[in-house]
N, C-alpha and C. Protein backbone atom coordinates (compact mmCIF):
# COMPACT_ATOMS: atom_id res chain seq x y z
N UNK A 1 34.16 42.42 4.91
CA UNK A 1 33.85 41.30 4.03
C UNK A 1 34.03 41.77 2.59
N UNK A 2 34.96 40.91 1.50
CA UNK A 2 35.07 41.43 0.55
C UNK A 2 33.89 41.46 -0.42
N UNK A 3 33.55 42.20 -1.19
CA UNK A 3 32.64 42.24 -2.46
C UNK A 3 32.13 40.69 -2.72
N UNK A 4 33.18 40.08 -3.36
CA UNK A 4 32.63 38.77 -3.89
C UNK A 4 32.24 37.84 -3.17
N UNK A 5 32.21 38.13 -1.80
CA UNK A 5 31.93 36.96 -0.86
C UNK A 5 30.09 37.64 -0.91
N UNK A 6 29.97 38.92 -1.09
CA UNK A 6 28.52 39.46 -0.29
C UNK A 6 27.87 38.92 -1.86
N UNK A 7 28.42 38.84 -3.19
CA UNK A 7 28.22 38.46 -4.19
C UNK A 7 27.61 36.83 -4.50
N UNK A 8 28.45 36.49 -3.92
CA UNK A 8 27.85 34.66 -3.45
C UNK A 8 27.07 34.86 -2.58
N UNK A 9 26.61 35.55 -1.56
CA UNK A 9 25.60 35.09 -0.47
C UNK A 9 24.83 35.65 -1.04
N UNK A 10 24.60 36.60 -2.12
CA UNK A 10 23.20 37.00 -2.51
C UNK A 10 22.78 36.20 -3.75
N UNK A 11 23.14 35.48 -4.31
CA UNK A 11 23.24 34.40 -4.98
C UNK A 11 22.62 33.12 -4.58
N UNK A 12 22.89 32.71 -3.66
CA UNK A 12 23.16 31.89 -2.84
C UNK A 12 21.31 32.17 -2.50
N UNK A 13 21.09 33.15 -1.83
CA UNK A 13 19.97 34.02 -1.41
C UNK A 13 19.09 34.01 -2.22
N UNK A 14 19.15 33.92 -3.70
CA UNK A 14 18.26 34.01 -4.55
C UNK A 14 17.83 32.81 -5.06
N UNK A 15 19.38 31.82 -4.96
CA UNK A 15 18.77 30.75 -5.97
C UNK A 15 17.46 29.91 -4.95
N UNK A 16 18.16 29.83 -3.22
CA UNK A 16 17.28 29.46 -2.07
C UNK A 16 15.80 30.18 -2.48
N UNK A 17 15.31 31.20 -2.44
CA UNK A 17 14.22 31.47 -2.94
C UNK A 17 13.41 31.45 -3.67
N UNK A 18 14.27 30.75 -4.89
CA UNK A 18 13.54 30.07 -6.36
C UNK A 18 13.21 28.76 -6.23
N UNK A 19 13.61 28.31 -5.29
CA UNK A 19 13.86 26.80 -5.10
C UNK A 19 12.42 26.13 -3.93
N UNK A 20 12.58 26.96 -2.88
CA UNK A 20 11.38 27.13 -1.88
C UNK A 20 9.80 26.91 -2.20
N UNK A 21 9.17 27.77 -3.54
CA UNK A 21 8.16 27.72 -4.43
C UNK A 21 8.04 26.46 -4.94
N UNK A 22 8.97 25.96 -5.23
CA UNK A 22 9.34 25.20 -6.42
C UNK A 22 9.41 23.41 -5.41
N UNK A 23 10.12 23.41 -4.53
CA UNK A 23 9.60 22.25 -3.57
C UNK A 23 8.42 22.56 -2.69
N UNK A 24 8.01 23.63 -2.44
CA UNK A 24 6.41 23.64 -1.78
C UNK A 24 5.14 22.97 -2.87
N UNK A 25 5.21 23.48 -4.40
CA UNK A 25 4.45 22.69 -5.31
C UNK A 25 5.03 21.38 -5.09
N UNK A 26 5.63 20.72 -5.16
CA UNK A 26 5.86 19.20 -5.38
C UNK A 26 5.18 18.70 -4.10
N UNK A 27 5.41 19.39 -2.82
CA UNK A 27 5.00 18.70 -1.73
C UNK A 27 3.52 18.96 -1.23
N UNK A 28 3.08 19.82 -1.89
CA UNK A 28 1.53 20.18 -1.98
C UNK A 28 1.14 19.31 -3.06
N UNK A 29 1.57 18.77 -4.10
CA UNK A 29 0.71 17.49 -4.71
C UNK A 29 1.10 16.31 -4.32
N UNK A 30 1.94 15.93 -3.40
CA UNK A 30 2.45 14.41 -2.64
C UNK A 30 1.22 14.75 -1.46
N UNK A 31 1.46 15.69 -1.18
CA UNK A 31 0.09 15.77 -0.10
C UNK A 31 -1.31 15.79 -0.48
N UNK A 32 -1.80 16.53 -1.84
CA UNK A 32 -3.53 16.15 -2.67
C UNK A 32 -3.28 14.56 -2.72
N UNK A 33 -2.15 14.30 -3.27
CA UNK A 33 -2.43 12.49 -4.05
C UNK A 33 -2.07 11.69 -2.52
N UNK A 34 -2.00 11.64 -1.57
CA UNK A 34 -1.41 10.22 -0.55
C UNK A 34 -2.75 9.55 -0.81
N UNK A 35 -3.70 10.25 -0.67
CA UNK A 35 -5.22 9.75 -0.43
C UNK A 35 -5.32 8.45 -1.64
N UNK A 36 -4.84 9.00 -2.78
CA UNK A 36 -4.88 8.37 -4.23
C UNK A 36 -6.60 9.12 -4.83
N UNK A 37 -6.60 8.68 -5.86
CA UNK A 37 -7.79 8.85 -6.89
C UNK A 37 -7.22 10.38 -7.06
N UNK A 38 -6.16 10.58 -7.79
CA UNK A 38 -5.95 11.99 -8.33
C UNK A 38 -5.43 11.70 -9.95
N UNK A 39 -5.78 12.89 -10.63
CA UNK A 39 -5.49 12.76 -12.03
C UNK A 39 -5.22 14.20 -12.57
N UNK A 40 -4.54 13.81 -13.46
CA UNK A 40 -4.24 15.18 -14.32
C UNK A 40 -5.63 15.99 -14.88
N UNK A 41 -6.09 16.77 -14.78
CA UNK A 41 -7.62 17.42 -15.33
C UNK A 41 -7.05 18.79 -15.62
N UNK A 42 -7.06 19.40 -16.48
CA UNK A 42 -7.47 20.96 -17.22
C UNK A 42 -8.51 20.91 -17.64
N UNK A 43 -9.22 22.68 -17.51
CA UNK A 43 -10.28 23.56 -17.12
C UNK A 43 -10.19 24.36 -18.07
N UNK A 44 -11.28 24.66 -18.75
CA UNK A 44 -11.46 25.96 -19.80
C UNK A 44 -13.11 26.27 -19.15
N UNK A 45 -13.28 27.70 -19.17
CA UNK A 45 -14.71 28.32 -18.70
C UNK A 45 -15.59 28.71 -20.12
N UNK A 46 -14.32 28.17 -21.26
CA UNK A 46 -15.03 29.01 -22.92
C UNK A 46 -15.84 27.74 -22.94
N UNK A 47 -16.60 28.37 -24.43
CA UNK A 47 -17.21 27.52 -24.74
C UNK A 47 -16.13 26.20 -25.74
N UNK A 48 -16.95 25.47 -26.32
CA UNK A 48 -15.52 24.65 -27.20
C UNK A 48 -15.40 25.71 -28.44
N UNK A 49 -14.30 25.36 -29.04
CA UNK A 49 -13.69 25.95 -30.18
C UNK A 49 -12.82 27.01 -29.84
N UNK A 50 -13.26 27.81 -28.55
CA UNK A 50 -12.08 29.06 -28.30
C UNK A 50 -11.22 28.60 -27.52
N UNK A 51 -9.84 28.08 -28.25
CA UNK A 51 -8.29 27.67 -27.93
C UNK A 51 -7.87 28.17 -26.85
N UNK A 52 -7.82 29.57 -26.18
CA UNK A 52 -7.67 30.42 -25.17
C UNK A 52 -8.32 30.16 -23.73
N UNK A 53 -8.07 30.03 -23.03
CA UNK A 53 -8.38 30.08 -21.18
C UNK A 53 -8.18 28.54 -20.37
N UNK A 54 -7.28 27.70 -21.37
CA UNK A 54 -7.05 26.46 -20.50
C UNK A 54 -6.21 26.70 -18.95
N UNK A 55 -6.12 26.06 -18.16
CA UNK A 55 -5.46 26.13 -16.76
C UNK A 55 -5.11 24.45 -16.79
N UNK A 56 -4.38 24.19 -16.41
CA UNK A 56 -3.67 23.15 -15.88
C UNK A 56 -3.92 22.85 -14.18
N UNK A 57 -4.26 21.26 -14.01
CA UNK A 57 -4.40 21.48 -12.34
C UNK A 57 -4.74 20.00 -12.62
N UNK A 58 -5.37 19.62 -11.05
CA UNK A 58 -5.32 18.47 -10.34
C UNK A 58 -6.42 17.91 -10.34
N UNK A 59 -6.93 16.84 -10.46
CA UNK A 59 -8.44 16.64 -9.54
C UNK A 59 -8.29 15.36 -8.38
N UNK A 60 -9.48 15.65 -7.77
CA UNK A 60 -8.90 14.92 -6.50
C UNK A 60 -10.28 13.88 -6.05
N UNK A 61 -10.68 12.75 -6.48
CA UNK A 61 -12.12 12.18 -6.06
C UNK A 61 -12.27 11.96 -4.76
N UNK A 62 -13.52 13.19 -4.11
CA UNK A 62 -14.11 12.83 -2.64
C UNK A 62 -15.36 11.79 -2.74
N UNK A 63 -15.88 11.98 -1.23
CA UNK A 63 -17.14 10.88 -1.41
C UNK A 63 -17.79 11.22 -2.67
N UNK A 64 -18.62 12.57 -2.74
CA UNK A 64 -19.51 13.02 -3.65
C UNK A 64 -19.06 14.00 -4.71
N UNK A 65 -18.22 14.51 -4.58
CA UNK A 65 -17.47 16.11 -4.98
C UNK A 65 -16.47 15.23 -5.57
N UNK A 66 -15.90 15.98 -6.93
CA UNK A 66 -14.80 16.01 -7.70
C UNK A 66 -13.65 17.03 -7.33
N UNK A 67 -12.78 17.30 -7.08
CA UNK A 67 -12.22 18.99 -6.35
C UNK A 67 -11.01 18.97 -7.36
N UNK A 68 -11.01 20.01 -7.30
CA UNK A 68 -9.81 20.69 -8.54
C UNK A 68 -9.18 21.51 -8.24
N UNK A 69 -7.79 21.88 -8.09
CA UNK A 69 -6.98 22.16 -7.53
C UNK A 69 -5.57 22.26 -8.96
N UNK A 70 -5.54 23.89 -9.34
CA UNK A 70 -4.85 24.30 -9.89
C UNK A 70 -3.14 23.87 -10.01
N UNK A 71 -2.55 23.32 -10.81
CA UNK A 71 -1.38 22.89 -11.04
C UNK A 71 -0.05 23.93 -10.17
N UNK A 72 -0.19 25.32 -10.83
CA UNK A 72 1.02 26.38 -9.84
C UNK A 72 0.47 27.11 -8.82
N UNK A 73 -0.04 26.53 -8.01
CA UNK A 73 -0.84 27.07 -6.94
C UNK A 73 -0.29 26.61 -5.40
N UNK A 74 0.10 27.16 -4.42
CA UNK A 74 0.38 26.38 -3.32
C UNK A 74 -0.71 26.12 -1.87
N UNK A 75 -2.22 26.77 -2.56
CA UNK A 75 -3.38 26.34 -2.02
C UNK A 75 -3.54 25.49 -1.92
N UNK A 76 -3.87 24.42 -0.27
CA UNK A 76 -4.33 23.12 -0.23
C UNK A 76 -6.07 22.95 -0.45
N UNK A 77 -6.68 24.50 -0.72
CA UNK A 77 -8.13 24.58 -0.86
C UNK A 77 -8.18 24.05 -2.83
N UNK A 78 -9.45 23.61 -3.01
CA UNK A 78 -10.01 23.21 -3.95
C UNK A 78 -10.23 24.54 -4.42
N UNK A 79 -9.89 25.04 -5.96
CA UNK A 79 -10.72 25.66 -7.04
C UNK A 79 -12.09 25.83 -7.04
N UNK A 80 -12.59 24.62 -7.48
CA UNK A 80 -13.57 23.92 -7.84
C UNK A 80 -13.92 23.04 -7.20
N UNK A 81 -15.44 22.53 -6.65
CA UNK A 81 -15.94 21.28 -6.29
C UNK A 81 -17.24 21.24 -7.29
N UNK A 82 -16.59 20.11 -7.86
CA UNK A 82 -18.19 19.83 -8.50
C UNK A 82 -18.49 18.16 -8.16
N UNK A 83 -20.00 18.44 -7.72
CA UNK A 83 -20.90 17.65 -7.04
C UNK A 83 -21.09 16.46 -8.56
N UNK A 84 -21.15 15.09 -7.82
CA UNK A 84 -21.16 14.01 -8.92
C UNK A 84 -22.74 14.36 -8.94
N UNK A 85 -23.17 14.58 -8.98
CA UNK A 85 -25.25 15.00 -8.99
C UNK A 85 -25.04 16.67 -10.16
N UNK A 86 -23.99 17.35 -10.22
CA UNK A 86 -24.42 18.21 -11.14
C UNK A 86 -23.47 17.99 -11.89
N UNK A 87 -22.37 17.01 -12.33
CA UNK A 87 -21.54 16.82 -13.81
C UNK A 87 -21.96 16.69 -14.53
N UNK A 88 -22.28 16.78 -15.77
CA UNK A 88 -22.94 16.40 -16.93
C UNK A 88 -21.83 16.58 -18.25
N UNK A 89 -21.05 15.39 -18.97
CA UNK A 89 -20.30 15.22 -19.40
C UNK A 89 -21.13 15.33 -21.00
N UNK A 90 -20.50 16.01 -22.31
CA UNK A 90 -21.19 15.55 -23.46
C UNK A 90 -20.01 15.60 -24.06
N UNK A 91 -20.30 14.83 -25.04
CA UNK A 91 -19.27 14.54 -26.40
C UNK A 91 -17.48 14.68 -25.58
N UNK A 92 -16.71 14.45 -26.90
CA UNK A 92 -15.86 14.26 -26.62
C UNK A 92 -14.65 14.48 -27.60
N UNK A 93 -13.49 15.36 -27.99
CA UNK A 93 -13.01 15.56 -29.06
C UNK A 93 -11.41 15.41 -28.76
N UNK A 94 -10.71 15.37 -29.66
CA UNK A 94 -9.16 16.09 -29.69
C UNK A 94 -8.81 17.48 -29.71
N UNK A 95 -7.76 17.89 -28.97
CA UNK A 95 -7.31 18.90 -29.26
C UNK A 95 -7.17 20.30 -30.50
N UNK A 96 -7.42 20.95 -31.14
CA UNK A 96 -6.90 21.03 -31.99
C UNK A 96 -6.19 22.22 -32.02
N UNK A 97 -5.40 23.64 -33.26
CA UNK A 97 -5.25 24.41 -32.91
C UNK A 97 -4.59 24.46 -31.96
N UNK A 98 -4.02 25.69 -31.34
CA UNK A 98 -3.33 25.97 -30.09
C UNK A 98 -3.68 25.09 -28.57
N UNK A 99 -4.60 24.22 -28.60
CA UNK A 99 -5.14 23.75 -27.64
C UNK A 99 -4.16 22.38 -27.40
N UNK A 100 -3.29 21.81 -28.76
CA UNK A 100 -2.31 21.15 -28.66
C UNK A 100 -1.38 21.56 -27.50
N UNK A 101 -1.01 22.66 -27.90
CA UNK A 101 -0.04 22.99 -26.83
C UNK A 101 -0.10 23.45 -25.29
N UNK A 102 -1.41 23.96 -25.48
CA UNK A 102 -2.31 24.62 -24.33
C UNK A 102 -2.08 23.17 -23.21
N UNK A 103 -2.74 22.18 -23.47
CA UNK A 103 -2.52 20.77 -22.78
C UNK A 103 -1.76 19.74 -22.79
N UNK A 104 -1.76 19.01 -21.32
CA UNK A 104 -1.16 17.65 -21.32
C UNK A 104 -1.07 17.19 -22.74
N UNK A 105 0.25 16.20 -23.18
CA UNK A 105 0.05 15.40 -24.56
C UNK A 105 -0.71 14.48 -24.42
N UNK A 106 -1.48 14.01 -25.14
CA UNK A 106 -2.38 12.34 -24.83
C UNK A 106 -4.13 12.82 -24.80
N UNK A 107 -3.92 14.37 -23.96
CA UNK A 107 -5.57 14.95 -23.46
C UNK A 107 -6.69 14.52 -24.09
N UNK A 108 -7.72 14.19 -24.06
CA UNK A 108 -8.99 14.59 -24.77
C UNK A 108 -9.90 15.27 -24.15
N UNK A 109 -10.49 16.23 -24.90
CA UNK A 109 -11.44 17.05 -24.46
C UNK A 109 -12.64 16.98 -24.49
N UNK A 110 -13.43 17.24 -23.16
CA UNK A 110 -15.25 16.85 -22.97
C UNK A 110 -15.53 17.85 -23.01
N UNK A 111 -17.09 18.16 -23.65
CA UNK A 111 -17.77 19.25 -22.55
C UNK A 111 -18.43 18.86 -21.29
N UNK A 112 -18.85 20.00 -20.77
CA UNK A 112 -19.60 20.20 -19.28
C UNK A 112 -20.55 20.84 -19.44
N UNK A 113 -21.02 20.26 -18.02
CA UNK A 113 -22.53 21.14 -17.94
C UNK A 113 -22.34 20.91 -16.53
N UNK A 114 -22.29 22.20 -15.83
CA UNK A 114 -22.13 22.30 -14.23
C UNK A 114 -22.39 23.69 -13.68
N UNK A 115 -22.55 23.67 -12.03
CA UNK A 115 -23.03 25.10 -11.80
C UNK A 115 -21.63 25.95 -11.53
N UNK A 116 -20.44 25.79 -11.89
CA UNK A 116 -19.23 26.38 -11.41
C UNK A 116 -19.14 27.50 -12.85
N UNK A 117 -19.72 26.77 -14.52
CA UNK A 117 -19.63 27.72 -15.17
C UNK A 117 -18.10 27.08 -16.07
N UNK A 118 -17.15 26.13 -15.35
CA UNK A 118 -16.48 25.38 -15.98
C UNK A 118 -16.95 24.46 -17.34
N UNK A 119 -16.87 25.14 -19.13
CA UNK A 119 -17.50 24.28 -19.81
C UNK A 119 -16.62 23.31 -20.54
N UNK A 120 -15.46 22.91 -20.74
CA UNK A 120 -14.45 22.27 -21.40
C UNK A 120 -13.72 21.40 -19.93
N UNK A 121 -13.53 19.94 -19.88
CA UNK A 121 -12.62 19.27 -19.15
C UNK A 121 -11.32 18.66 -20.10
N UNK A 122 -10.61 18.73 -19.77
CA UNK A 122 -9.55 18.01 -20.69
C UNK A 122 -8.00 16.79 -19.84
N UNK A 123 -8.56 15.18 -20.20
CA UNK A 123 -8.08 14.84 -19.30
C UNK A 123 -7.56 13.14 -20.24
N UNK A 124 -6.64 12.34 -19.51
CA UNK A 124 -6.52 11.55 -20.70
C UNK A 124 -7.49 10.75 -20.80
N UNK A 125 -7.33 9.78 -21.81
CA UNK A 125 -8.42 8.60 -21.86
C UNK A 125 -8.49 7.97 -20.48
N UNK A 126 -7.39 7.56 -20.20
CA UNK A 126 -8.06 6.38 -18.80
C UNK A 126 -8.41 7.50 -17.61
N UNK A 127 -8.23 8.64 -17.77
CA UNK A 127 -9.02 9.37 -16.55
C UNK A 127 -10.51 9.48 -17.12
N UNK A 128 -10.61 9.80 -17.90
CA UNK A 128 -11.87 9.78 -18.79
C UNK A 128 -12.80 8.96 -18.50
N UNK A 129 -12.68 7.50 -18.76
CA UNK A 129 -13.54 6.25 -18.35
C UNK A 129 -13.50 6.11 -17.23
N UNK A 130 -12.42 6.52 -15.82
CA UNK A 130 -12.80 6.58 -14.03
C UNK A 130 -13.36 7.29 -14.06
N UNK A 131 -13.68 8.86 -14.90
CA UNK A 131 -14.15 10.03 -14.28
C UNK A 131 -16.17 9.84 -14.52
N UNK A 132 -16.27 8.95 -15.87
CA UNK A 132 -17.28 8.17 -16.31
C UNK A 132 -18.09 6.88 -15.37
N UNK A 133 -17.05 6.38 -15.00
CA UNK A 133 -17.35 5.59 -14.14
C UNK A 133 -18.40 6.06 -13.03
N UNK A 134 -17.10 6.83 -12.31
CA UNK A 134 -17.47 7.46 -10.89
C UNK A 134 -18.69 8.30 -11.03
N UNK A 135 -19.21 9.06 -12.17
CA UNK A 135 -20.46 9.62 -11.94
C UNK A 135 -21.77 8.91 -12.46
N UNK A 136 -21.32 7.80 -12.78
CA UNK A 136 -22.26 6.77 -13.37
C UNK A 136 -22.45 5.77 -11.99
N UNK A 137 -21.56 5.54 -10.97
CA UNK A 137 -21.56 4.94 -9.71
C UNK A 137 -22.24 5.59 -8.74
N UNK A 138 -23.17 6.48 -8.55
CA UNK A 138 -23.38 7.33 -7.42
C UNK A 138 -24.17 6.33 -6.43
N UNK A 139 -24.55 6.19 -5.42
CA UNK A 139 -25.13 5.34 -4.75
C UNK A 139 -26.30 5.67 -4.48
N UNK A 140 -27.37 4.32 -4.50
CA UNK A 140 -28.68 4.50 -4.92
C UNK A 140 -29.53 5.52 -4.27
N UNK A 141 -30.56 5.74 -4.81
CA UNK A 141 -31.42 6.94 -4.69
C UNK A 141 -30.88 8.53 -5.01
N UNK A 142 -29.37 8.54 -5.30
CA UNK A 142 -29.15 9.72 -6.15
C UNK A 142 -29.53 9.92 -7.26
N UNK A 143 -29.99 11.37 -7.54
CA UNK A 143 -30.32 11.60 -9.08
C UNK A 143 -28.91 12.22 -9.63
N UNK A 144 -28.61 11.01 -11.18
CA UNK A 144 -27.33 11.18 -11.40
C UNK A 144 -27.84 11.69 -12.91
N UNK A 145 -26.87 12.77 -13.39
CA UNK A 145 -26.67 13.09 -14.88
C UNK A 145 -26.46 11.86 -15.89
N UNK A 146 -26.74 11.88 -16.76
CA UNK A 146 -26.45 10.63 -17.82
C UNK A 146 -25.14 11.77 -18.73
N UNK A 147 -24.69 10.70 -19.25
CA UNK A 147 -23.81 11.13 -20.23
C UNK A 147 -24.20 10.94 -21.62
N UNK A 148 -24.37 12.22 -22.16
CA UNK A 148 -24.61 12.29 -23.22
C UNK A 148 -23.98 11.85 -24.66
């Protein structure tokens, strides 16, 4: 077999392997969203003001649990579950600083108060008011967080 033929099949070989990753993410979020109630959500563990430790990812609304599920990840497991009984949403800001670029365009950023240790959500407006909604909806006799 000449040179340039073993030259294309390893080619060939590589680009197939870049490609594999790359349709497993697409088909691992057609598979989080069939259910529906999924939205764009990024995660910072800082406190606000430090620009540094955003992640990009998914969220996914269960009965009770919010689940979050990292953007380049080909885990069908949740990150994160946080319980609509321990969200506690306060204030609410823009981007600023490197945090522009850090996130989705459009984002606005909340804080948290939860037991995962997650303190920054960053998600657009209309996820914002469902994500408001939904922990303001819990069904009766739950003790629900108020939003501050």
């Amino acid at each position: 077999m000449p040179f340039w033929l073993w030259l294309v099949d390893s080619l060939a070989l590589v680009i197939a392997l870049m490609l594999v990753p790359l349709v497993g993410l697409l088909v691992r979020r057609r598979v989080l969203a069939r259910k529906g109630g999924t939205f764009d959500m990024s995660i910072n563990r800082n406190e606000a003001g430090v620009t540094k430790g955003w992640t990009l990812g998914l969220a996914v609304y269960r009965d009770n649990h919010l689940e979050w599920f990292r953007t380049f990840s080909l885990s069908l497991r949740p990150r994160y579950r946080f319980a609509r009984t321990d969200v506690r949403i306060e204030g609410r800001r823009e981007p600023d600083g490197n945090e522009v670029h850090a996130l989705h365009d459009g984002h606005l950023i909340v804080g948290t108060e939860n037991a995962s240790g997650v303190r920054q959500f960053a998600m657009s407006a209309n996820a914002l008011t469902g994500l408001l909604s939904w922990l303001e909806s819990a069904p009766p006799g739950q003790r629900v967080n108020n939003v501050v």
